[in-house]
N, C-alpha and C. Protein backbone atom coordinates (compact mmCIF):
# COMPACT_ATOMS: atom_id res chain seq x y z
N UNK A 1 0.84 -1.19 0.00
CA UNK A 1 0.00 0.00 0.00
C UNK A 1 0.88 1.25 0.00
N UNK A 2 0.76 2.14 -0.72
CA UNK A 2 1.40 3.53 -0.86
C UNK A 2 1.07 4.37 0.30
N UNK A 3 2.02 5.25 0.98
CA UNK A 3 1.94 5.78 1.79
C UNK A 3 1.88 7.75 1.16
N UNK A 4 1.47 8.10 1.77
CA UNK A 4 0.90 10.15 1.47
C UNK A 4 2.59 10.18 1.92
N UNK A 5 2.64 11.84 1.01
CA UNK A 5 3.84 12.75 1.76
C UNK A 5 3.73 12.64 3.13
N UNK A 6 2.52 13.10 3.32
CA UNK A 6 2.02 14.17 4.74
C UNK A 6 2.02 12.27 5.65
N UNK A 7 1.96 11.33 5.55
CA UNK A 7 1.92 9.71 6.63
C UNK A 7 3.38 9.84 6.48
N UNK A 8 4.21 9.84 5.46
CA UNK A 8 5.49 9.73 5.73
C UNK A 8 6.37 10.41 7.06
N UNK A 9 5.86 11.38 6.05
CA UNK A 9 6.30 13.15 7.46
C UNK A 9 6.18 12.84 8.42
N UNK A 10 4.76 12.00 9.00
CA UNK A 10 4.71 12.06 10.52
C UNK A 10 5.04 10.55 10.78
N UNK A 11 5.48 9.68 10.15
CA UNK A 11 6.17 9.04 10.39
C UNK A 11 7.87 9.16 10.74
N UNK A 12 8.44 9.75 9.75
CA UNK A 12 9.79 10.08 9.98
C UNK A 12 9.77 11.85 10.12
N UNK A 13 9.94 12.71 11.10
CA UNK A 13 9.94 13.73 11.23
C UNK A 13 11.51 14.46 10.39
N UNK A 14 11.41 15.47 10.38
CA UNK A 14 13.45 16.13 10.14
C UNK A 14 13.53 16.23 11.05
N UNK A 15 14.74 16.38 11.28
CA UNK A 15 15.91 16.84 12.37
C UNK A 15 15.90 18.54 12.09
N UNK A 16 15.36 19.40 13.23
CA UNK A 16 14.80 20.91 12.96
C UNK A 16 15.68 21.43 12.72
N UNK A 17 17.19 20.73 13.42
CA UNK A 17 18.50 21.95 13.31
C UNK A 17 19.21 21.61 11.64
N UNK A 18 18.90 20.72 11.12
CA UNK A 18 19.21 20.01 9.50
C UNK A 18 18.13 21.39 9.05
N UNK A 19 17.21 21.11 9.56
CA UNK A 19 16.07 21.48 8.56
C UNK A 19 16.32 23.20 8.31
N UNK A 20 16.47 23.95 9.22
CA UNK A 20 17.03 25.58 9.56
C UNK A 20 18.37 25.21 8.81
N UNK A 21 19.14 24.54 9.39
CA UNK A 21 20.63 24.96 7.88
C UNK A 21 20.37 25.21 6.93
N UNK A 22 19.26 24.21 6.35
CA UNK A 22 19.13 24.20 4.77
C UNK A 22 17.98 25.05 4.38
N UNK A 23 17.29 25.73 5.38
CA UNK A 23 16.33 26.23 4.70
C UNK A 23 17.06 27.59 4.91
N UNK A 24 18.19 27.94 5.49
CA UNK A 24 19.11 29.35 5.73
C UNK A 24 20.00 29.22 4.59
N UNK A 25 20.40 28.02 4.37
CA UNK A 25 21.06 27.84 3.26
C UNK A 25 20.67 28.42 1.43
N UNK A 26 19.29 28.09 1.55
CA UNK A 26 18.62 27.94 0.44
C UNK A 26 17.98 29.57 0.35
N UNK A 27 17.71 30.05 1.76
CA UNK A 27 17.71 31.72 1.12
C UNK A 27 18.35 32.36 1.02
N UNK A 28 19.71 32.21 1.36
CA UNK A 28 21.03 32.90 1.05
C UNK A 28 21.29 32.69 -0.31
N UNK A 29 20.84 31.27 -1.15
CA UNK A 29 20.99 31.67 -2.07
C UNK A 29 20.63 31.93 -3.35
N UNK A 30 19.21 32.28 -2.53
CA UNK A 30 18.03 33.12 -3.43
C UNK A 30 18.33 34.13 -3.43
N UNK A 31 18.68 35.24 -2.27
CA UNK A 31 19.08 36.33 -2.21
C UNK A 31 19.70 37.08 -3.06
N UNK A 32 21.12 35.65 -3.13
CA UNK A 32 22.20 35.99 -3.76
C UNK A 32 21.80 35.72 -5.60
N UNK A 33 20.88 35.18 -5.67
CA UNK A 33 20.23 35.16 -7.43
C UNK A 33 19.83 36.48 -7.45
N UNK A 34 18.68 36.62 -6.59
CA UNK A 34 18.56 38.00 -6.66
C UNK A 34 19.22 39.07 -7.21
N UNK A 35 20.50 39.25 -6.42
CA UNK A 35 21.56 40.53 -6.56
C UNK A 35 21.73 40.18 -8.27
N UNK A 36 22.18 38.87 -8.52
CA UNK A 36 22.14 38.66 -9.77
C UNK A 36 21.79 39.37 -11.19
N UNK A 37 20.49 38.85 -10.54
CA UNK A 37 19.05 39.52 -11.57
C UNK A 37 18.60 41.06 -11.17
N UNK A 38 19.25 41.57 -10.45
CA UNK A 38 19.21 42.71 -10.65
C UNK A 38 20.09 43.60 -10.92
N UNK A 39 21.31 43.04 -10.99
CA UNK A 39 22.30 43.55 -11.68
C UNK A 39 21.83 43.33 -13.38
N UNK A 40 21.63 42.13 -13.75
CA UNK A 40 21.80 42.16 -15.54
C UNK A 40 20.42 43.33 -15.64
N UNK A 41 19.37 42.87 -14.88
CA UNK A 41 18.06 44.40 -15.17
C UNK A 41 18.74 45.77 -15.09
N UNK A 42 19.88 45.93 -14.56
CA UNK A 42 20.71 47.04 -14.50
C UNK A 42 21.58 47.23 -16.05
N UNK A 43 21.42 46.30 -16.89
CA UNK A 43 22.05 46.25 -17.81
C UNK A 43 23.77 46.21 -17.25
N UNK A 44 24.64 45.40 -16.00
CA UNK A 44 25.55 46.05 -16.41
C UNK A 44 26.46 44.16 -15.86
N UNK A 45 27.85 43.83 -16.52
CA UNK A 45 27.93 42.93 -15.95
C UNK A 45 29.02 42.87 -15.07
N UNK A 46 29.33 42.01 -14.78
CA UNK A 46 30.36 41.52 -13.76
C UNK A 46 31.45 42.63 -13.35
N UNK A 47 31.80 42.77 -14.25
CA UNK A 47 33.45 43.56 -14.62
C UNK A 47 32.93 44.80 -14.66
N UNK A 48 31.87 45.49 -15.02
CA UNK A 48 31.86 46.81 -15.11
C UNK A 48 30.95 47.00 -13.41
N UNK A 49 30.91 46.58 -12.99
CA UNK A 49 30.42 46.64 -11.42
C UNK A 49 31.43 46.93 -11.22
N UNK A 50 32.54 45.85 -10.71
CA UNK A 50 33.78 45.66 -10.61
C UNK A 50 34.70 47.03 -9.97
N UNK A 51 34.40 47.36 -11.73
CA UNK A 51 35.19 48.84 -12.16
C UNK A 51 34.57 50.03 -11.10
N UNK A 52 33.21 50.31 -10.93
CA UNK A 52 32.31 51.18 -10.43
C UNK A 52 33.03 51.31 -9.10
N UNK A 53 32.58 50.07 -8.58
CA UNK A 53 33.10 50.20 -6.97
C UNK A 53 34.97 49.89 -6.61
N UNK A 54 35.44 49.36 -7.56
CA UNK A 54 36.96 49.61 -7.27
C UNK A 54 37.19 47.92 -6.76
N UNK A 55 36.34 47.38 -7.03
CA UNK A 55 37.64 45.43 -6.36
C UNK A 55 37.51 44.55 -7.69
N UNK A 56 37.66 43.34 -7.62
CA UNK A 56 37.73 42.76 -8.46
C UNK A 56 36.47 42.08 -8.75
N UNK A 57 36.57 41.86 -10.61
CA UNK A 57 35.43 40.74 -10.86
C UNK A 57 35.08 39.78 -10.05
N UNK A 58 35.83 39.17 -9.49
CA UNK A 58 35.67 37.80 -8.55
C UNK A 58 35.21 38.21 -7.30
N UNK A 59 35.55 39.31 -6.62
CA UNK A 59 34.97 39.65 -5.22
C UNK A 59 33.32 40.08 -5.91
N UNK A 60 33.10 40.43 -7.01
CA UNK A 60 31.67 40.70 -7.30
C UNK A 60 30.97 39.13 -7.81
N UNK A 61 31.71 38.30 -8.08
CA UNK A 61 31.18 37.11 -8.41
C UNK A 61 30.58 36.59 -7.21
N UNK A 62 31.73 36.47 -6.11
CA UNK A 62 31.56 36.35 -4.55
C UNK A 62 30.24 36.83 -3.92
N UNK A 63 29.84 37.90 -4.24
CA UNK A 63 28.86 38.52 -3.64
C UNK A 63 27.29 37.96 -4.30
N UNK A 64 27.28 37.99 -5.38
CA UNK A 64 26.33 37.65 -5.97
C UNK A 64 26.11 35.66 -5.90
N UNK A 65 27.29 34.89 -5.20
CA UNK A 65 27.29 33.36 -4.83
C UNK A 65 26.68 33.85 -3.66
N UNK A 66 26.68 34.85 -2.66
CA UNK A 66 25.97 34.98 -1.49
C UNK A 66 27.61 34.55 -0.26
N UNK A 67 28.57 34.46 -0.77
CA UNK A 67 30.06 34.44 -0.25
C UNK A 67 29.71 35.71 0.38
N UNK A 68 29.24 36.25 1.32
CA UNK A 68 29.73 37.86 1.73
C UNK A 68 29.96 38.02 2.98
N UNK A 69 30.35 36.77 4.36
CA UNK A 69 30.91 36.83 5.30
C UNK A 69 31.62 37.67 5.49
N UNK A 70 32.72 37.37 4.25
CA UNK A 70 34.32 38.20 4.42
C UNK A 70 34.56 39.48 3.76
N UNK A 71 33.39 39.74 3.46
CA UNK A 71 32.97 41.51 2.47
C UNK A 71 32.82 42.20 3.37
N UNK A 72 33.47 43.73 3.15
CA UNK A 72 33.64 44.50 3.73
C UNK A 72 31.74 45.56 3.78
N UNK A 73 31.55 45.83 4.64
CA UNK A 73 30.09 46.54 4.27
C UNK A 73 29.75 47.54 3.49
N UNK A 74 31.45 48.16 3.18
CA UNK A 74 31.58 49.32 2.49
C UNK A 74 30.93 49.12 1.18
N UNK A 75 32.04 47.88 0.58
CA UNK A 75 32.00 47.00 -0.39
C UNK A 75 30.63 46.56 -0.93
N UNK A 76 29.70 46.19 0.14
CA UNK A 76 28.35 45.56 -0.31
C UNK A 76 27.38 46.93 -0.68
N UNK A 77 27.69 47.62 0.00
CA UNK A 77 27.16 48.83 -0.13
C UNK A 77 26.99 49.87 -1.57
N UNK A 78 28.68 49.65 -1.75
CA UNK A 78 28.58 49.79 -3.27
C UNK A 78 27.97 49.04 -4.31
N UNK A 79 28.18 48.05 -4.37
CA UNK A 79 27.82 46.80 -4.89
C UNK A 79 26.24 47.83 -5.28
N UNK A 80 25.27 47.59 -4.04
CA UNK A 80 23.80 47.78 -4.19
C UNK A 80 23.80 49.12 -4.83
N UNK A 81 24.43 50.20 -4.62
CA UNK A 81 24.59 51.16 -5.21
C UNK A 81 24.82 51.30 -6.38
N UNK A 82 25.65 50.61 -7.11
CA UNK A 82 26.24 50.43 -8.65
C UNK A 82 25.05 49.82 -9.34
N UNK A 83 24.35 49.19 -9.06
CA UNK A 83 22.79 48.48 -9.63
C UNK A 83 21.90 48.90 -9.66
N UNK A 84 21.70 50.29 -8.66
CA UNK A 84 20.56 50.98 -8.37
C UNK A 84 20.02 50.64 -7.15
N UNK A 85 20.52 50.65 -5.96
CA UNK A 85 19.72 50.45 -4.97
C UNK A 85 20.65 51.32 -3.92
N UNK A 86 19.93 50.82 -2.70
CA UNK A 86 20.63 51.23 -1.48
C UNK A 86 20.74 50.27 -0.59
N UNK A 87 21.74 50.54 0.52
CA UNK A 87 21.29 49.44 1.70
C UNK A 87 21.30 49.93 2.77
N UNK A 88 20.12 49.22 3.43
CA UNK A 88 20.00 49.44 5.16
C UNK A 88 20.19 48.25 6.07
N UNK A 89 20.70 48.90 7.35
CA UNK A 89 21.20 47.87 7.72
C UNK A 89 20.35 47.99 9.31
N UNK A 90 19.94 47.16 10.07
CA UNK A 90 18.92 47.11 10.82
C UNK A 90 19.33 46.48 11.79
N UNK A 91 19.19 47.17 13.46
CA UNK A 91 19.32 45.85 14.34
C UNK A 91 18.26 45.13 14.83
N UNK A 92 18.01 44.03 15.06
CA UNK A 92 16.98 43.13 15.68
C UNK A 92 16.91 42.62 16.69
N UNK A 93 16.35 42.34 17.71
CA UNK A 93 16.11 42.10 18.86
C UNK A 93 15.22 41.66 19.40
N UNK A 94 14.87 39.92 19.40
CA UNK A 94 13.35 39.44 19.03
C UNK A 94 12.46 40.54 17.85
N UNK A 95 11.24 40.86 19.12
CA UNK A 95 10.23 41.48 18.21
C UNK A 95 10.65 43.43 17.56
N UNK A 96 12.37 43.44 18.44
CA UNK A 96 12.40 44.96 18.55
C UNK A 96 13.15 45.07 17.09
N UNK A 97 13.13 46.31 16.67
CA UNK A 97 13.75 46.29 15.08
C UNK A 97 14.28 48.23 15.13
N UNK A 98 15.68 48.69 15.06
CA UNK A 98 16.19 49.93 14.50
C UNK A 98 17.06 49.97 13.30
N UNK A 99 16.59 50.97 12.67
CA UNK A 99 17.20 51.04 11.09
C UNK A 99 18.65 52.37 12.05
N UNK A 100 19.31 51.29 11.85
CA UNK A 100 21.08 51.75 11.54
C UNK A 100 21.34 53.15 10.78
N UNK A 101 21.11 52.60 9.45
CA UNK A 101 21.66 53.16 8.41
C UNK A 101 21.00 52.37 7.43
C-alpha cells in the first residue's frame, strides 16, 4: 500500500537543526540570485560593477554566490549602489527592530 507525503512526514519527522541549515542555506541563495538579476536588469555585468566600486570581478562574483561573510560593508554597499539600490542595515532584537543606516 502507498503511503501520502504528509503519513510519511509524521512518520519520519526532520531533524529541525538540518532542517534551519538548509532552509538558511537555500535563502542565502536566493538572495544571492537576486543581486544577480538585478544587476543584468541594470544592464551592467560583472566587470563593469567591478570597475564602479573599485575590487575585483571575482569579489563581485563572490557577492552575488551569497560568499559575503568576508565583504567588507563598504564594499556591499557599493555593490547595491552600482545596480541601483541602497542598503539598510537594521538591528533586531526578538520582536524589537532599529534602522542603523
Amino acid at each position: 500500500m502507498r503511503m501520502s507525503f504528509e503519513e510519511y512526514e509524521k512518520q519520519n519527522p526532520g531533524n529541525p537543526e538540518n532542517i534551519a541549515r538548509h532552509k538558511e542555506r537555500i535563502l542565502a541563495e536566493l538572495r544571492a540570485y537576486r543581486l544577480k538579476e538585478l544587476r543584468e536588469q541594470a544592464g551592467l555585468t560583472q566587470a563593469q560593477v567591478a570597475t564602479r566600486i573599485g575590487v575585483s570581478q571575482r569579489q563581485v562574483s563572490k557577492i552575488e554566490a551569497g560568499e559575503i561573510a568576508n565583504s567588507k560593508i563598504a564594499t556591499i554597499r557599493a555593490y547595491l549602489e552600482a545596480i541601483g539600490g541602497k542598503m539598510a542595515v537594521e538591528f533586531v532584537s526578538g520582536d524589537y527592530r532599529m534602522l542603523i543606516a
